[in-house]
Protein backbone atom coordinates (compact mmCIF):
# COMPACT_ATOMS: atom_id res chain seq x y z
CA UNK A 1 2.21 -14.62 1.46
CA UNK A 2 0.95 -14.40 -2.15
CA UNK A 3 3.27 -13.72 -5.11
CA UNK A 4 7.50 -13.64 -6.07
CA UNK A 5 10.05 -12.17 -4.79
CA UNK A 6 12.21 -10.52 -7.30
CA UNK A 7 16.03 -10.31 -6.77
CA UNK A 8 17.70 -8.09 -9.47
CA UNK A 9 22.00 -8.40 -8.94
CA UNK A 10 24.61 -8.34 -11.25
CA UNK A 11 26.35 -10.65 -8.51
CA UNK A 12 25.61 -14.61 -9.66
CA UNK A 13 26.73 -15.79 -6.45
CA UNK A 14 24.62 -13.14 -4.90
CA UNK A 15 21.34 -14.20 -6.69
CA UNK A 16 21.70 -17.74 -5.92
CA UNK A 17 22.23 -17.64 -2.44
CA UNK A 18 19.39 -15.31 -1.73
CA UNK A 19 17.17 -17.24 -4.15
CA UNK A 20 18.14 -20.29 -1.66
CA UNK A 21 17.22 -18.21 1.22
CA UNK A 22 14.17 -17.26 0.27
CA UNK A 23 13.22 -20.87 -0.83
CA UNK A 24 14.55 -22.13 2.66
CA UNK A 25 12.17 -20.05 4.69
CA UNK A 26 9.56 -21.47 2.21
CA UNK A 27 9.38 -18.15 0.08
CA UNK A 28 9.03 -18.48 -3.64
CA UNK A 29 11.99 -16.13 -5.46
CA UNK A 30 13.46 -15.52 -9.01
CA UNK A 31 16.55 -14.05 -10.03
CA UNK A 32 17.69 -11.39 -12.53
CA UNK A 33 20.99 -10.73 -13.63
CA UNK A 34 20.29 -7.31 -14.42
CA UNK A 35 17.59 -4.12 -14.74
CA UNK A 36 17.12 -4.31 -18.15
CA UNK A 37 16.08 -8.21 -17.67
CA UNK A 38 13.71 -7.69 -14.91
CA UNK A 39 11.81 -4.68 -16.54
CA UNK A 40 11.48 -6.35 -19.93
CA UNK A 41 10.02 -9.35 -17.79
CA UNK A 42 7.45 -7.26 -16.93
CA UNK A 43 6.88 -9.95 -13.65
CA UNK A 44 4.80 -7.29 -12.10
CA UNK A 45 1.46 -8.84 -11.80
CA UNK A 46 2.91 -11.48 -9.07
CA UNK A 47 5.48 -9.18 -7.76
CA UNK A 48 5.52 -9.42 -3.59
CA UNK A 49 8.93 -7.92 -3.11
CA UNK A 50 11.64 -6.63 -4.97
CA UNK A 51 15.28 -7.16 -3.65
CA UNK A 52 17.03 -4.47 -5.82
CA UNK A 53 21.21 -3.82 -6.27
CA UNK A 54 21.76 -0.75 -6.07
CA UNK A 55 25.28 -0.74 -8.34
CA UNK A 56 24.97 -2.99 -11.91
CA UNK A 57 26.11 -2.90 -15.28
CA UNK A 58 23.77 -1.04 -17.48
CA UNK A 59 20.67 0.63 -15.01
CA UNK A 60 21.23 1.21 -11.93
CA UNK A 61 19.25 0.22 -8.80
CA UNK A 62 17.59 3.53 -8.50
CA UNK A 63 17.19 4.07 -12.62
CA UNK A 64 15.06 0.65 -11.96
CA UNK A 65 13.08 1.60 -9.37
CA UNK A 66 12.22 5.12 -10.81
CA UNK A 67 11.17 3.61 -14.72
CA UNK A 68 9.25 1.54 -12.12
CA UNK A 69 7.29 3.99 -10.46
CA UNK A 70 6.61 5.19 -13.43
CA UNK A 71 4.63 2.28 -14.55
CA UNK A 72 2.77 2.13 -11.60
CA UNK A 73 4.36 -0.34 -10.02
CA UNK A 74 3.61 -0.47 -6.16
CA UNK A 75 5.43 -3.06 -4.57
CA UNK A 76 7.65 -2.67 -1.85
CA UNK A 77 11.72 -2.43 -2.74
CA UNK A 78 14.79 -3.26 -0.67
CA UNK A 79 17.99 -1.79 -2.12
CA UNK A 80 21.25 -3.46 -1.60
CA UNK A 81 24.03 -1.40 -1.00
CA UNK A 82 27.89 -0.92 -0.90
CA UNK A 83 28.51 1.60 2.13
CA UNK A 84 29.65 4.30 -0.77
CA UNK A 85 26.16 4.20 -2.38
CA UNK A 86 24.29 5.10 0.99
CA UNK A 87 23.99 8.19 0.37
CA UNK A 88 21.98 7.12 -3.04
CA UNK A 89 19.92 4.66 -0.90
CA UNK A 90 18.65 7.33 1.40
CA UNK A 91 17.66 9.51 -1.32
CA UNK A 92 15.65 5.89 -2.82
CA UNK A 93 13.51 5.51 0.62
CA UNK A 94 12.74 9.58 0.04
CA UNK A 95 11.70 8.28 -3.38
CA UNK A 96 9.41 5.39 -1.45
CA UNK A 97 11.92 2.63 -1.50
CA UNK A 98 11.03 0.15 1.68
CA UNK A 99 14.20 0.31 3.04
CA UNK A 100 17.67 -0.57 2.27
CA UNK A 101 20.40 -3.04 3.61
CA UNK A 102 24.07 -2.30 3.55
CA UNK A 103 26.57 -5.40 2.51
CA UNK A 104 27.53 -7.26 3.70
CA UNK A 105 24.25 -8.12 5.25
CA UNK A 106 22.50 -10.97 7.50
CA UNK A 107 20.84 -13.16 5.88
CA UNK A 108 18.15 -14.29 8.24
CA UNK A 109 17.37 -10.22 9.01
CA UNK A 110 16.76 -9.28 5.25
CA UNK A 111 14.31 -12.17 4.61
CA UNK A 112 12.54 -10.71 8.02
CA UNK A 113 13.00 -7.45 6.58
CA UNK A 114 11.66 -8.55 3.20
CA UNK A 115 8.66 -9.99 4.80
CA UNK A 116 8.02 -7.36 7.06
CA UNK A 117 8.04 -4.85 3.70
CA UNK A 118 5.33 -7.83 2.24
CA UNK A 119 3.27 -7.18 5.66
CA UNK A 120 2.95 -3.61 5.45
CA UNK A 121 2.45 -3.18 1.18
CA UNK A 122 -0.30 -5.51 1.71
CA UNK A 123 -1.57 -4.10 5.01
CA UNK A 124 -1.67 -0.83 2.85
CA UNK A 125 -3.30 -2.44 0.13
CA UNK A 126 -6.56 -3.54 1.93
CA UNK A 127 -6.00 0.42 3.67
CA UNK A 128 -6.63 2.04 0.13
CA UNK A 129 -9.16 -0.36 -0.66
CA UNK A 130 -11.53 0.47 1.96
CA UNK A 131 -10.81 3.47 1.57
CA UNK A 132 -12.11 3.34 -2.64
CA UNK A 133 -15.09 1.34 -1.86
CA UNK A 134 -16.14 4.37 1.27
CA UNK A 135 -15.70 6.70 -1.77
CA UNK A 136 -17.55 4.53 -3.84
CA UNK A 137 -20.39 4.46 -0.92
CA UNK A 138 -19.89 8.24 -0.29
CA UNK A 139 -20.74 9.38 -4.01
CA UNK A 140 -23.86 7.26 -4.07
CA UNK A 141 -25.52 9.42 -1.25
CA UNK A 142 -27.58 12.13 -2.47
CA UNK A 143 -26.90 16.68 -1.65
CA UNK A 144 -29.48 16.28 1.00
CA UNK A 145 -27.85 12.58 2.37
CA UNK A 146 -24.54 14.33 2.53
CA UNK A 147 -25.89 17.33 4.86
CA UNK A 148 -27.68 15.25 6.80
CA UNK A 149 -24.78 12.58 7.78
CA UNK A 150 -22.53 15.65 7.99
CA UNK A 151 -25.17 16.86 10.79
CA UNK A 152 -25.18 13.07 11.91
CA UNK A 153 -21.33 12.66 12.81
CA UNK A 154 -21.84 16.87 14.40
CA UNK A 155 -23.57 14.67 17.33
CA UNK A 156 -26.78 16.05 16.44
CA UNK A 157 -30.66 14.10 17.04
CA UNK A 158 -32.88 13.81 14.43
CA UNK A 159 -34.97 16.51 15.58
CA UNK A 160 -32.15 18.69 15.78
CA UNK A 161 -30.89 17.86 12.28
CA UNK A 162 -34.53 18.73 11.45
CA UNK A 163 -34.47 22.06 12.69
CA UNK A 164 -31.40 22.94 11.60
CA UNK A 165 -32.01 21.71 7.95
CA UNK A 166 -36.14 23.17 7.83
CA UNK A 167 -37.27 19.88 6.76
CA UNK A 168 -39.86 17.38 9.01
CA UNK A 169 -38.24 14.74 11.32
CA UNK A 170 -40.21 12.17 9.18
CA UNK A 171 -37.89 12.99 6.19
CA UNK A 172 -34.59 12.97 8.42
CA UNK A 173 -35.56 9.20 9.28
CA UNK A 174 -35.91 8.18 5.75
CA UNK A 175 -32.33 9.85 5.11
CA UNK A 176 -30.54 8.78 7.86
CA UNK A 177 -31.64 5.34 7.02
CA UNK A 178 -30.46 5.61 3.29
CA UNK A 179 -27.38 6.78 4.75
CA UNK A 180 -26.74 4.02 7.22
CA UNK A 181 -27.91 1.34 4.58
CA UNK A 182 -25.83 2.95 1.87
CA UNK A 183 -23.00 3.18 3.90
CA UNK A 184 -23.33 -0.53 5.46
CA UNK A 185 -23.43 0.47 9.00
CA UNK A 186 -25.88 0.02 11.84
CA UNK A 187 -26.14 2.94 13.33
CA UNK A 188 -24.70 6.79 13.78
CA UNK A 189 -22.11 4.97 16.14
CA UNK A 190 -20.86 2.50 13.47
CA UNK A 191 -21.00 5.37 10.89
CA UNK A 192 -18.73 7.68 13.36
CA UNK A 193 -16.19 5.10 13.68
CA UNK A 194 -16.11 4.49 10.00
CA UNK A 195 -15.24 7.86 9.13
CA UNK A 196 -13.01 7.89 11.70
CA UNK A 197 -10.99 5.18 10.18
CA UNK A 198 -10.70 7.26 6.78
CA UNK A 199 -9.61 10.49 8.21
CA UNK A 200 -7.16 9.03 10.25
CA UNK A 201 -6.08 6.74 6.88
C-alpha cells in the first residue's frame, strides 16, 4: 500500500490510538485534531484513506468530506459515528463515502475495513485508467477505422465487412490492421474482449 492514512477526530485519545493501530499493522497514519486542520493541510497528494469523525468542533465530518469532493479529491472515506449520527452517515455513503463504522468499534475490523476501502479505490484507479488510455486509442482511429471495427466486433469476415461497406477486401486488411495495431491487440478476438472489458466497466 502506497500513501497516508488520514485520521481527522476531535477525540486526542481517539487519534492516538488509531494512529498506533495503523502503525502496528505496519500502516503509515497522521492525525488531525480537526477539519479545518486537515483541509488547510492540503495532504491530498499521498492521501490512501481518510478515517473521518463524523461529530467535531467547527466542520463536521460530512461538511469535510463534501468541500472535499469538491476539490476533486477521490480517496476513499470511513466515517466514524455515534449511533445518533447514523442516519447522517447513510446519507455520506449516498454521497460516495466508503463506508462507515459505528463507536464504539473493533479495532482490528476497521484497519481491515480501511484496507479493504485502499483495495478497491486503487482497484478503481487502474479501472478508469484503462479505460482513458482505450479512449485515448479509440480517438486515434480514423471515420472509416471506426465502421470497420464496429463491423469487426458485429462477427463479420473481411469480405463481408467489404460488401457491406462497398470498398475492396484489400482495403479492409489494411484497416483492420491499423485497428488491431492501434488498439494493441492481436487479433478480432483480443479486440472483442477488450471492449468487452469497457462496456462492462
Amino acid at each position: 500500500m502506497s500513501g497516508t492514512i488520514h485520521i481527522v477526530d476531535d477525540e486526542e485519545t481517539i487519534r492516538d490510538a488509531l494512529a498506533f493501530l495503523f502503525a502496528s499493522r505496519g500502516l503509515q497514519a497522521e492525525t488531525w485534531p480537526s477539519g479545518e486542520d486537515f483541509l488547510a493541510a492540503q495532504p491530498l497528494a499521498d492521501c490512501a484513506c481518510i478515517i473521518l469523525d463524523v461529530r467535531m468542533t467547527g466542520l463536521t465530518g460530512p461538511e469535510v468530506f463534501a468541500r472535499l469532493r469538491a476539490d476533486g479529491c477521490t480517496a476513499p472515506v470511513i466515517f466514524l459515528t455515534g449511533h445518533a449520527d447514523v442516519p447522517i452517515a447513510v446519507e455520506s455513503l449516498k454521497s460516495g463515502a466508503f463506508d462507515f463504522v459505528e463507536k464504539p468499534f473493533n479495532d482490528n475490523q476497521l484497519v481491515d475495513r480501511a484496507l479493504e476501502a485502499i483495495a478497491d479505490h486503487e482497484a478503481r484507479s487502474l479501472e478508469a485508467a484503462a479505460r482513458r488510455d482505450l479512449d485515448d486509442r479509440l480517438a486515434t482511429l480514423s471515420s472509416r477505422e471506426a465502421e470497420v471495427m464496429k463491423l469487426m466486433l458485429d462477427g463479420q469476415l473481411n469480405k463481408q465487412i467489404a460488401d457491406t461497406l462497398g470498398i475492396a477486401m484489400r482495403t479492409v486488411e489494411v484497416h483492420r490492421g491499423r485497428i488491431l495495431k492501434k488498439l494493441g491487440v492481436r487479433n478480432a478476438v483480443e479486440l472483442a474482449a477488450l471492449a468487452a472489458r469497457t462496456a462492462s466497466g
